[in-house]
C-alpha atoms as a PDB file:
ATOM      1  CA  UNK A   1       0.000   0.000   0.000  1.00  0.00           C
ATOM      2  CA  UNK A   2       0.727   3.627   0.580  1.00  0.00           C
ATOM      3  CA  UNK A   3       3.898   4.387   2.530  1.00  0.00           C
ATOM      4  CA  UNK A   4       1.476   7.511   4.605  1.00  0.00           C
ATOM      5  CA  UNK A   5      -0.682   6.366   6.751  1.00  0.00           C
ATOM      6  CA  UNK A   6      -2.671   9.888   7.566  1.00  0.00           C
ATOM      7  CA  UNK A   7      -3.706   9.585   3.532  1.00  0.00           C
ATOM      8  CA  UNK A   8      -4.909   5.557   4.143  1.00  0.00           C
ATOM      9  CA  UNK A   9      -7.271   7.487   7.109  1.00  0.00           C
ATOM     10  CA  UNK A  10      -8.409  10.396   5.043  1.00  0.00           C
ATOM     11  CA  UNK A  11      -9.639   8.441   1.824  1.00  0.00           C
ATOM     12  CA  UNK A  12     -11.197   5.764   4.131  1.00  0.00           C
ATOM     13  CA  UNK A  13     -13.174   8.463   5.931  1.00  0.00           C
ATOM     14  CA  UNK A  14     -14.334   9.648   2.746  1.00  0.00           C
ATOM     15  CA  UNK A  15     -15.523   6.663   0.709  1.00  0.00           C
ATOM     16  CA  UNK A  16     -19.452   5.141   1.993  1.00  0.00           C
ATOM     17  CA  UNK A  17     -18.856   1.967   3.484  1.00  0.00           C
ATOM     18  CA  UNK A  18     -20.144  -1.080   1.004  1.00  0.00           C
ATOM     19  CA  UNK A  19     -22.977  -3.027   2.497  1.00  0.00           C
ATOM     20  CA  UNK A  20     -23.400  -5.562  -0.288  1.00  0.00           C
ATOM     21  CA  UNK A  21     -26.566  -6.208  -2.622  1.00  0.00           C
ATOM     22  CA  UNK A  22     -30.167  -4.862  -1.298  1.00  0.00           C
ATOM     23  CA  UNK A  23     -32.672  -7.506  -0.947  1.00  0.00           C
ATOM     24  CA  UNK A  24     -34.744  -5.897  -3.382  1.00  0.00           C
ATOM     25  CA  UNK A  25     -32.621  -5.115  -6.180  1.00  0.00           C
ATOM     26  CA  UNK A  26     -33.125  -1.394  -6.587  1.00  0.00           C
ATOM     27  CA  UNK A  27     -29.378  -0.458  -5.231  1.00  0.00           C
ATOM     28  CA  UNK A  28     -29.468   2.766  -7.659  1.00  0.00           C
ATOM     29  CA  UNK A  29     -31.950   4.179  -4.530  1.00  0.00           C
ATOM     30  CA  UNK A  30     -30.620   5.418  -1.910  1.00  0.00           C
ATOM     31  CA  UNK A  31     -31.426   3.618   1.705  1.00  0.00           C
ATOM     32  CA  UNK A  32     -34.334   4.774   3.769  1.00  0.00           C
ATOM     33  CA  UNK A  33     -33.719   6.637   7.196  1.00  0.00           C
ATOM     34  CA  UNK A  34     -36.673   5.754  10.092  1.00  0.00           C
ATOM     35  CA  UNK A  35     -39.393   8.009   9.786  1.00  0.00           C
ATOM     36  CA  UNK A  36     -39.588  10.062  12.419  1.00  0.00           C
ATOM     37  CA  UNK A  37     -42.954  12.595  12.897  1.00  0.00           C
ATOM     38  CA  UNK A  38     -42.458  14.586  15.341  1.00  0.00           C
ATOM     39  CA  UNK A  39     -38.627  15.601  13.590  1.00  0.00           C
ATOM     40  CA  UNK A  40     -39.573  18.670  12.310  1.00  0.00           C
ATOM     41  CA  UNK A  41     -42.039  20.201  15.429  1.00  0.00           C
ATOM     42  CA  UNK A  42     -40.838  23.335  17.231  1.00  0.00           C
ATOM     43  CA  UNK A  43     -41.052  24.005  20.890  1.00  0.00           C
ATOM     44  CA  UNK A  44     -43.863  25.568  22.680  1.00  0.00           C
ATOM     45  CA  UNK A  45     -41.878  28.701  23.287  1.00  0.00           C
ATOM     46  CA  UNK A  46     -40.819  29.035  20.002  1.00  0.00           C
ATOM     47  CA  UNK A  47     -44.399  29.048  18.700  1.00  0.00           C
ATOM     48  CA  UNK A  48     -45.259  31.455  21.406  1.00  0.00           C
ATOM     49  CA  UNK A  49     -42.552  33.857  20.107  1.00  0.00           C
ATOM     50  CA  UNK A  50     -43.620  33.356  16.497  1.00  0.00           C
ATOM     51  CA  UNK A  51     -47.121  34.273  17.608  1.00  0.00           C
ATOM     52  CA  UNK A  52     -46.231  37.408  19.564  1.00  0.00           C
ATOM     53  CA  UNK A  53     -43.884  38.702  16.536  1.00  0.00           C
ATOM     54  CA  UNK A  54     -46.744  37.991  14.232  1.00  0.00           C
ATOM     55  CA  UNK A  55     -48.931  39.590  15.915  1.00  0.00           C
ATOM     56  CA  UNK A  56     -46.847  42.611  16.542  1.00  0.00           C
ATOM     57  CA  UNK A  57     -46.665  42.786  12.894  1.00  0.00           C
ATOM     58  CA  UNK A  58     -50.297  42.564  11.877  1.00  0.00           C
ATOM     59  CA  UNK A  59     -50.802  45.265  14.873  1.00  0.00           C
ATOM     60  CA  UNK A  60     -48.110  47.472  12.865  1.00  0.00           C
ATOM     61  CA  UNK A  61     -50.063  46.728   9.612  1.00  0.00           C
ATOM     62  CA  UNK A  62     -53.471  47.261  10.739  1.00  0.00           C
ATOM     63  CA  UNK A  63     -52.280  51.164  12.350  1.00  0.00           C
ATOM     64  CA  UNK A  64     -50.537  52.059   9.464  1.00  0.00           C
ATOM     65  CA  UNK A  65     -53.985  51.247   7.309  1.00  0.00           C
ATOM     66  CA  UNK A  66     -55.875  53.020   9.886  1.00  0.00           C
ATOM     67  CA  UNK A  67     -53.482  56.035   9.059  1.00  0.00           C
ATOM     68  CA  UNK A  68     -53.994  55.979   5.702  1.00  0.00           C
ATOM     69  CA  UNK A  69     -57.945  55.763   5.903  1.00  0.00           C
ATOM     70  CA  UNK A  70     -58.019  58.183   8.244  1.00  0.00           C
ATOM     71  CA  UNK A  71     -56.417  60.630   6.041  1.00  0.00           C
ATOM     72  CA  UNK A  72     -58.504  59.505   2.989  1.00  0.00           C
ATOM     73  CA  UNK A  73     -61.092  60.321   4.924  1.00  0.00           C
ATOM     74  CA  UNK A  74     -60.029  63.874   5.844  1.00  0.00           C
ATOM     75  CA  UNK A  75     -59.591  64.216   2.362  1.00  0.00           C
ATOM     76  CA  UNK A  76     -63.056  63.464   1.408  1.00  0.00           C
ATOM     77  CA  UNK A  77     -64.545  65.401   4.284  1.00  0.00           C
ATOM     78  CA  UNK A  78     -62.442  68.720   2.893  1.00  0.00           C
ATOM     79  CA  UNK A  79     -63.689  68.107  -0.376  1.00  0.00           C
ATOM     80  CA  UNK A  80     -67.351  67.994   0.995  1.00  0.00           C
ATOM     81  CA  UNK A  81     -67.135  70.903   2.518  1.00  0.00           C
ATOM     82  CA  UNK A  82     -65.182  72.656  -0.199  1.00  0.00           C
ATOM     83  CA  UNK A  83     -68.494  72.003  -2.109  1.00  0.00           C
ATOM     84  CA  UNK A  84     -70.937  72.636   0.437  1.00  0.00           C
ATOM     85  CA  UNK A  85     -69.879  75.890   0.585  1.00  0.00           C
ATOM     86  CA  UNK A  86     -69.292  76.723  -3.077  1.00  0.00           C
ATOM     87  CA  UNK A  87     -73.040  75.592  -3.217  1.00  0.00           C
ATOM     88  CA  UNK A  88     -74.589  78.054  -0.728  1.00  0.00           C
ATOM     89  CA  UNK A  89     -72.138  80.748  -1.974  1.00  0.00           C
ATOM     90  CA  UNK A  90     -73.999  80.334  -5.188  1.00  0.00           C
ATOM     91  CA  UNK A  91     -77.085  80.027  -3.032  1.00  0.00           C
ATOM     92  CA  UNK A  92     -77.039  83.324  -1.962  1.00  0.00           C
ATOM     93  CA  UNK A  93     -76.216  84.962  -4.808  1.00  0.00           C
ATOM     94  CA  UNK A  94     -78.641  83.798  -6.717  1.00  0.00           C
ATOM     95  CA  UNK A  95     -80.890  85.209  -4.037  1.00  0.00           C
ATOM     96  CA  UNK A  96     -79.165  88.603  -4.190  1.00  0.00           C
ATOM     97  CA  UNK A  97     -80.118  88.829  -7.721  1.00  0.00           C
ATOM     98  CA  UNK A  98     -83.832  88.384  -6.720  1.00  0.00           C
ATOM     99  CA  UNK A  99     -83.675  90.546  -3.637  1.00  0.00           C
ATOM    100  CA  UNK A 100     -81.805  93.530  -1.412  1.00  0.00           C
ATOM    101  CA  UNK A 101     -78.702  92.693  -0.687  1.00  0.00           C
ATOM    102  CA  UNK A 102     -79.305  93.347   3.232  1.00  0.00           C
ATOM    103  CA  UNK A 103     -82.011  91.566   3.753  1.00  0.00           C
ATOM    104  CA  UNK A 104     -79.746  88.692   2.015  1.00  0.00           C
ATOM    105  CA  UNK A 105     -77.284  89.139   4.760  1.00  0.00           C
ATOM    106  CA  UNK A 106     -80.339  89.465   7.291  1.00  0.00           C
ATOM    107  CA  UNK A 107     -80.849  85.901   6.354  1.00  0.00           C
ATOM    108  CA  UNK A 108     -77.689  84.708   6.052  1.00  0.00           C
ATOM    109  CA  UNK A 109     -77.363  85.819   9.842  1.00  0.00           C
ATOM    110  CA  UNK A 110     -80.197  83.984  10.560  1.00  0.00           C
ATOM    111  CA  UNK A 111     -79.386  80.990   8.508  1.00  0.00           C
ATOM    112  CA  UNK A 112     -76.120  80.344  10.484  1.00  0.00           C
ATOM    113  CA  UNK A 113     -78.393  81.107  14.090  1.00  0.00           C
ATOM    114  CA  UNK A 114     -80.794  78.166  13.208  1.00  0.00           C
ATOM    115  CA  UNK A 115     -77.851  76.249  11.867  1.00  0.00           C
ATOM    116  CA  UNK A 116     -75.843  76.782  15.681  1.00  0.00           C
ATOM    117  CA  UNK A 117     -79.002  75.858  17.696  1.00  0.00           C
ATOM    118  CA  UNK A 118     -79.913  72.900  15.623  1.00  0.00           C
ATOM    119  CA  UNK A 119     -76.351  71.294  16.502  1.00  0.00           C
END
């Protein structure tokens, strides 16, 4: 053989050790390990930090889309009123063109009165 003995070890270590012919003939496959189901399962802490990161997320998540609604809706509400008021601008005067002009602000002031007590 080979005069080092440290190389003899080495190529030993690395060659699978022969364990003849299979019973069933199908040596191309490799041999089966035990099957084992409960390998793969995580601990019960683990899961529990999993769970609390998750959930931290979703919490994250679910504030930032309650952000973003809320300033959708501010949005909306700005353009309501925007238009609410362009409305009862042209309201009035189209009233003014009809009437006085005071007694259009006479009932402007009393507009906004009934508007304050009925809120």
């Amino acid at each position: 053989m080979s005069e080092d003995p440290q190389i003899d070890a080495a190529t030993a270590a690395q060659t699978p050790g022969v364990k003849g012919m299979r019973v069933n003939g199908k040596q191309w496959h490799d041999t089966k390990k035990a099957f084992r189901p409960r390998a793969n399962q995580t601990s019960y802490e683990k899961r529990q930090l999993e769970r609390k990161s998750l959930s931290a997320v979703k919490a994250k998540e679910k504030e930032m889309k309650d952000e973003k609604e809320a300033e959708r809706q501010k949005r909306t509400e700005a353009i309501k009123t925007k238009r609410a008021a362009k409305e009862e601008k042209a309201r009035y005067q189209k009233m003014e063109e009809k009437m006085h002009k005071k007694r259009v602000e006479r009932l402007k002031r009393r507009e906004k009165r009934n508007k304050m007590l009925k809120s």
